[in-house]
N, C-alpha and C. Protein backbone atom coordinates (compact mmCIF):
# COMPACT_ATOMS: atom_id res chain seq x y z
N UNK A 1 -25.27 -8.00 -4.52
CA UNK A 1 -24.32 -8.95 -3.97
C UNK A 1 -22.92 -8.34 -4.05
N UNK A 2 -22.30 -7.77 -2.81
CA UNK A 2 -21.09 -7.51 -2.92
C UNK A 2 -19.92 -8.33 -2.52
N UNK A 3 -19.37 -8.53 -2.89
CA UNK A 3 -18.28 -9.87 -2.37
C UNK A 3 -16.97 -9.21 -1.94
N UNK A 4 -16.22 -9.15 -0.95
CA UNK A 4 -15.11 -7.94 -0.74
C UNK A 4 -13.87 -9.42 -0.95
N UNK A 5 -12.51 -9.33 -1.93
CA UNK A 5 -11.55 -9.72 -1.76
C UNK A 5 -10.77 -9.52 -0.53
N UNK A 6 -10.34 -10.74 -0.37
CA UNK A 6 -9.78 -10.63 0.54
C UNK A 6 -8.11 -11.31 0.75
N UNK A 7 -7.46 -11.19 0.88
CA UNK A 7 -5.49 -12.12 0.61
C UNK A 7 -5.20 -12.65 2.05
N UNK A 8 -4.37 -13.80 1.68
CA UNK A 8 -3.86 -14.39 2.57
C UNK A 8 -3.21 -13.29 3.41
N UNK A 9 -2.76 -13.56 4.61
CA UNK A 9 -1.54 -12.73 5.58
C UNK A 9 -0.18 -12.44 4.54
N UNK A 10 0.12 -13.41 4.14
CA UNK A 10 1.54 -13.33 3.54
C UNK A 10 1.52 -12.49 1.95
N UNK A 11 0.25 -12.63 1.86
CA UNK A 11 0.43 -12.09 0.43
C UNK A 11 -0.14 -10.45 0.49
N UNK A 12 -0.54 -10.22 1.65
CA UNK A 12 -0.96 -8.80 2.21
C UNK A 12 0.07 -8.17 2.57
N UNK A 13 1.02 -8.62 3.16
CA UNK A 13 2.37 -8.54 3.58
C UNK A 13 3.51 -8.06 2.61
N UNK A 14 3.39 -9.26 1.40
CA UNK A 14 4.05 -9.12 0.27
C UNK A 14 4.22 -7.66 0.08
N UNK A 15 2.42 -7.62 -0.44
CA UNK A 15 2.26 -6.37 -1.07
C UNK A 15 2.52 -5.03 -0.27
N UNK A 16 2.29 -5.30 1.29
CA UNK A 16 2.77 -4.16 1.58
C UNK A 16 4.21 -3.68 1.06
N UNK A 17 5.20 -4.85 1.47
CA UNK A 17 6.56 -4.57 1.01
C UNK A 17 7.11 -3.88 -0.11
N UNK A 18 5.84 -4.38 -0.85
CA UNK A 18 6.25 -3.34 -2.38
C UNK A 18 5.99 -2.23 -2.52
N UNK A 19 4.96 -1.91 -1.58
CA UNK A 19 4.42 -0.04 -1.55
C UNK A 19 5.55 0.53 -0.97
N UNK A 20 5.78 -0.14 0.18
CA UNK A 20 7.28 0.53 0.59
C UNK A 20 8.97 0.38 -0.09
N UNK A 21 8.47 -0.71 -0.83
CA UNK A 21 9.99 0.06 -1.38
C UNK A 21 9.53 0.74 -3.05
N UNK A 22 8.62 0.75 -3.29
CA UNK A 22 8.25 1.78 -4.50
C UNK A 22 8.45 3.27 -3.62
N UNK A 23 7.43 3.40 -2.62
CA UNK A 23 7.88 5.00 -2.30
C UNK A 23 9.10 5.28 -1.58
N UNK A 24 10.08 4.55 -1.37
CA UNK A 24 11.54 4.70 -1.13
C UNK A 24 12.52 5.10 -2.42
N UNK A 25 12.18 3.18 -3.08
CA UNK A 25 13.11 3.99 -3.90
C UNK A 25 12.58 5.27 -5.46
N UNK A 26 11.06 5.16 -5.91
CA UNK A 26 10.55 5.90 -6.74
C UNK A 26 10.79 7.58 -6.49
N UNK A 27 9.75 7.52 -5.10
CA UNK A 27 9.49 8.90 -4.61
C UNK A 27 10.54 9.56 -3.30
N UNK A 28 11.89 8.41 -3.14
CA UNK A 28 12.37 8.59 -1.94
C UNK A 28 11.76 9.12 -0.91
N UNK A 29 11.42 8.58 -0.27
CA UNK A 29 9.84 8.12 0.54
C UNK A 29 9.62 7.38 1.55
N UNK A 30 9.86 7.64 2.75
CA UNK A 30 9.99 6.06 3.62
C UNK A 30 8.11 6.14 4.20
N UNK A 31 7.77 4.68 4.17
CA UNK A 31 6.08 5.11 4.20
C UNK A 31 6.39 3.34 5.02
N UNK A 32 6.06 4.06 6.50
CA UNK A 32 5.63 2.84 7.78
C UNK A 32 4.65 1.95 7.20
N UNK A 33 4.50 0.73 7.93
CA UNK A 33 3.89 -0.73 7.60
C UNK A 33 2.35 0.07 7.70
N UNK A 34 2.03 0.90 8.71
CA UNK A 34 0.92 1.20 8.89
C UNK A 34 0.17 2.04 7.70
N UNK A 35 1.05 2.92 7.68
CA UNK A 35 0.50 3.71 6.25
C UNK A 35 0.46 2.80 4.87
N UNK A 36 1.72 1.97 5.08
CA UNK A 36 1.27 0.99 3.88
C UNK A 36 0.45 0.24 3.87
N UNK A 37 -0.31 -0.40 5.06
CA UNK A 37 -1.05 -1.03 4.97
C UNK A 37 -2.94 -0.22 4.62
N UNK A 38 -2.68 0.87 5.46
CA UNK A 38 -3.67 1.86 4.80
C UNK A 38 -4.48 2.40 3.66
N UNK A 39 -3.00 2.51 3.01
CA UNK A 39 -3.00 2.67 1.48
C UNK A 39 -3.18 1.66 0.55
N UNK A 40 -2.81 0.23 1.39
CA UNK A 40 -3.30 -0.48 0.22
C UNK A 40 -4.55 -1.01 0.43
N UNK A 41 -5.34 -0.75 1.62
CA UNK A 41 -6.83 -0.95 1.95
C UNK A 41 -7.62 -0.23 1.20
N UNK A 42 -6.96 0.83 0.81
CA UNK A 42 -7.49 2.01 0.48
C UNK A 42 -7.69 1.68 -1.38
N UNK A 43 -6.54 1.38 -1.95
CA UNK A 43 -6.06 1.03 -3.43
C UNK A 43 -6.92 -0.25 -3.98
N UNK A 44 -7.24 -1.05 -2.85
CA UNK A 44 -7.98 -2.36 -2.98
C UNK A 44 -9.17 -2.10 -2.98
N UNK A 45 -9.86 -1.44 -2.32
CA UNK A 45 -11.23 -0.81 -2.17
C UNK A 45 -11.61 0.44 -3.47
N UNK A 46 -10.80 0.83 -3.50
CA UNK A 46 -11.20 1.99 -4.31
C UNK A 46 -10.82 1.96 -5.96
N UNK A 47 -9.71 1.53 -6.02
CA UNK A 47 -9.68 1.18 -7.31
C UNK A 47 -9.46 -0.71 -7.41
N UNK A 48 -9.67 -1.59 -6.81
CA UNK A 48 -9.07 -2.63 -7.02
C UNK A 48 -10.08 -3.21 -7.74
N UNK A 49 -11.47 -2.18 -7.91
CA UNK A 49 -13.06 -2.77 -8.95
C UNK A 49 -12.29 -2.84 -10.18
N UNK A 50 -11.47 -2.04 -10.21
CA UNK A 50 -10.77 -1.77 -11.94
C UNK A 50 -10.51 -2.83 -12.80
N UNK A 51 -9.31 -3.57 -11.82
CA UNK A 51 -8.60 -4.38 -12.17
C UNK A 51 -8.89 -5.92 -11.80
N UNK A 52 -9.85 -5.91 -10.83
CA UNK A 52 -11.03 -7.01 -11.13
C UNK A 52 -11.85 -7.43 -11.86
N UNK A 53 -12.60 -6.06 -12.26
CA UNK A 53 -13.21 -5.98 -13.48
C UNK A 53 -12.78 -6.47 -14.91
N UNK A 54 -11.30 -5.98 -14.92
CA UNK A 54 -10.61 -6.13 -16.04
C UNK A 54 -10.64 -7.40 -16.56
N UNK A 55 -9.82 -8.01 -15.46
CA UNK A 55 -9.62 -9.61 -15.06
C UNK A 55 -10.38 -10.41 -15.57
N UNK A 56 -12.02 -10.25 -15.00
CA UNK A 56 -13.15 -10.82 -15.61
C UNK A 56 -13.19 -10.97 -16.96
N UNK A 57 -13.02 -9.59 -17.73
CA UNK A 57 -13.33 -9.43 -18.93
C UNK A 57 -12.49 -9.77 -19.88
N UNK A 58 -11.11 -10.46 -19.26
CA UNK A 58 -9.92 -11.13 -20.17
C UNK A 58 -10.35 -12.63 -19.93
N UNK A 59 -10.94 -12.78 -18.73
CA UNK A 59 -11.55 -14.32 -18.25
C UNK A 59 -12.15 -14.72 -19.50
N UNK A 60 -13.17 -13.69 -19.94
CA UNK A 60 -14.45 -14.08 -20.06
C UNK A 60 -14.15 -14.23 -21.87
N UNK A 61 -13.16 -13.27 -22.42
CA UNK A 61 -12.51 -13.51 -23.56
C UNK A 61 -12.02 -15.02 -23.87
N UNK A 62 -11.42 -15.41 -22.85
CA UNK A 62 -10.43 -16.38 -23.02
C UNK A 62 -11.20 -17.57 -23.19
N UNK A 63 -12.60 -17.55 -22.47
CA UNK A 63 -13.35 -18.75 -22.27
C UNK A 63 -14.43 -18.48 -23.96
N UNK A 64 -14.77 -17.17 -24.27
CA UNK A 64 -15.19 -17.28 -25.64
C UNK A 64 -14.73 -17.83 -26.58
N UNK A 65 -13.57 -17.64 -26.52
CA UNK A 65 -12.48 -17.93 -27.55
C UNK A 65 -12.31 -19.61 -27.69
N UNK A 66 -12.09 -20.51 -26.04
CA UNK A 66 -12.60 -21.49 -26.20
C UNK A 66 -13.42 -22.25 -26.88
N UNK A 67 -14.48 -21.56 -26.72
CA UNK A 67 -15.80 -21.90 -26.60
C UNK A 67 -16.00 -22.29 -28.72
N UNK A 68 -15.45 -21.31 -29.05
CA UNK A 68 -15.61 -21.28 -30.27
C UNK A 68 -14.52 -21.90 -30.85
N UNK A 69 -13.57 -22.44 -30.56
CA UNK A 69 -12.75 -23.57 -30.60
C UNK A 69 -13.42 -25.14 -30.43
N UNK A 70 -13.99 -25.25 -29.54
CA UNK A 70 -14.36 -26.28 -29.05
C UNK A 70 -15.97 -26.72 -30.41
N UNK A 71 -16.96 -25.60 -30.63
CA UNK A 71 -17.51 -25.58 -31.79
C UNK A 71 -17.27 -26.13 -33.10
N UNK A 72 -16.11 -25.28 -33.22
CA UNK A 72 -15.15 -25.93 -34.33
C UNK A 72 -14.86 -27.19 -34.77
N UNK A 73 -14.46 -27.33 -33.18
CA UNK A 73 -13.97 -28.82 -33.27
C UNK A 73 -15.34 -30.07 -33.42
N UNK A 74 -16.17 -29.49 -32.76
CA UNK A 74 -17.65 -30.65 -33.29
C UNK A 74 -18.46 -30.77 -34.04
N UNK A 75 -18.11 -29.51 -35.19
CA UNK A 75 -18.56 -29.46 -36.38
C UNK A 75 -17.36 -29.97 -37.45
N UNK A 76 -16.26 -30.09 -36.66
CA UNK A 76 -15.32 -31.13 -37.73
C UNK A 76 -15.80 -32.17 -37.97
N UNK A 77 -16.71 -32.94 -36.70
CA UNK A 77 -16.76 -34.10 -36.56
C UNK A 77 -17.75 -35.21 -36.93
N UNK A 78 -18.70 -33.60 -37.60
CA UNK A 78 -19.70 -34.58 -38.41
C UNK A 78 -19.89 -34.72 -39.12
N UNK A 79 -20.24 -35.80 -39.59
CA UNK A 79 -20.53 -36.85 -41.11
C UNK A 79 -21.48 -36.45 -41.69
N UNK A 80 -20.78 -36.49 -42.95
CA UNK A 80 -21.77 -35.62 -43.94
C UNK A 80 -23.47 -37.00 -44.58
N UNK A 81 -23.96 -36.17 -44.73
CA UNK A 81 -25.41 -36.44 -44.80
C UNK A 81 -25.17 -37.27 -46.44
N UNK A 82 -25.76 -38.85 -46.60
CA UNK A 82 -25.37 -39.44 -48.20
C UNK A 82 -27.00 -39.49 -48.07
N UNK A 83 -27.31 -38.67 -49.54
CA UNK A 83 -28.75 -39.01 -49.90
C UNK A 83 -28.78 -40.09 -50.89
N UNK A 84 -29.47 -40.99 -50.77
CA UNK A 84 -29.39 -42.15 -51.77
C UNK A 84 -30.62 -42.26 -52.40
């Protein structure tokens, strides 16, 4: 099952804007909408598993961490056992 991300217009846009003014002002660099848009087809595809990946695996932290919070909390909540 491969699922390809995909961004709104505007936020594809965004990002182009930033490739181009990183290789302006970083690498003094002028790099057309086209090449930027290239490159970031290219950055999204090829490395963007990275940082998806990553993503997941801070997800998936965050919801453990929950999880064992939430445990916590329902073993606060029970009443202790009176043997008579």
């Amino acid at each position: 099952m491969e699922n390809e991300i995909s961004f709104s217009e505007s936020d594809k846009a965004l990002m182009v804007e930033k490739l181009q003014r990183y290789f302006s002002a970083e690498l003094d660099r002028e790099l057309g909408r086209f090449d930027a848009e290239f490159l970031l087809d290219f950055i999204a595809k090829e490395i963007g598993v990275f940082f998806y990946n990553q993503g997941l695996y801070d997800a998936r932290a965050i919801l453990e961490k929950q999880v064992e919070n939430l445990s916590e909390a329902i073993y606060q909540l029970e009443k202790p056992l009176v043997l008579k």
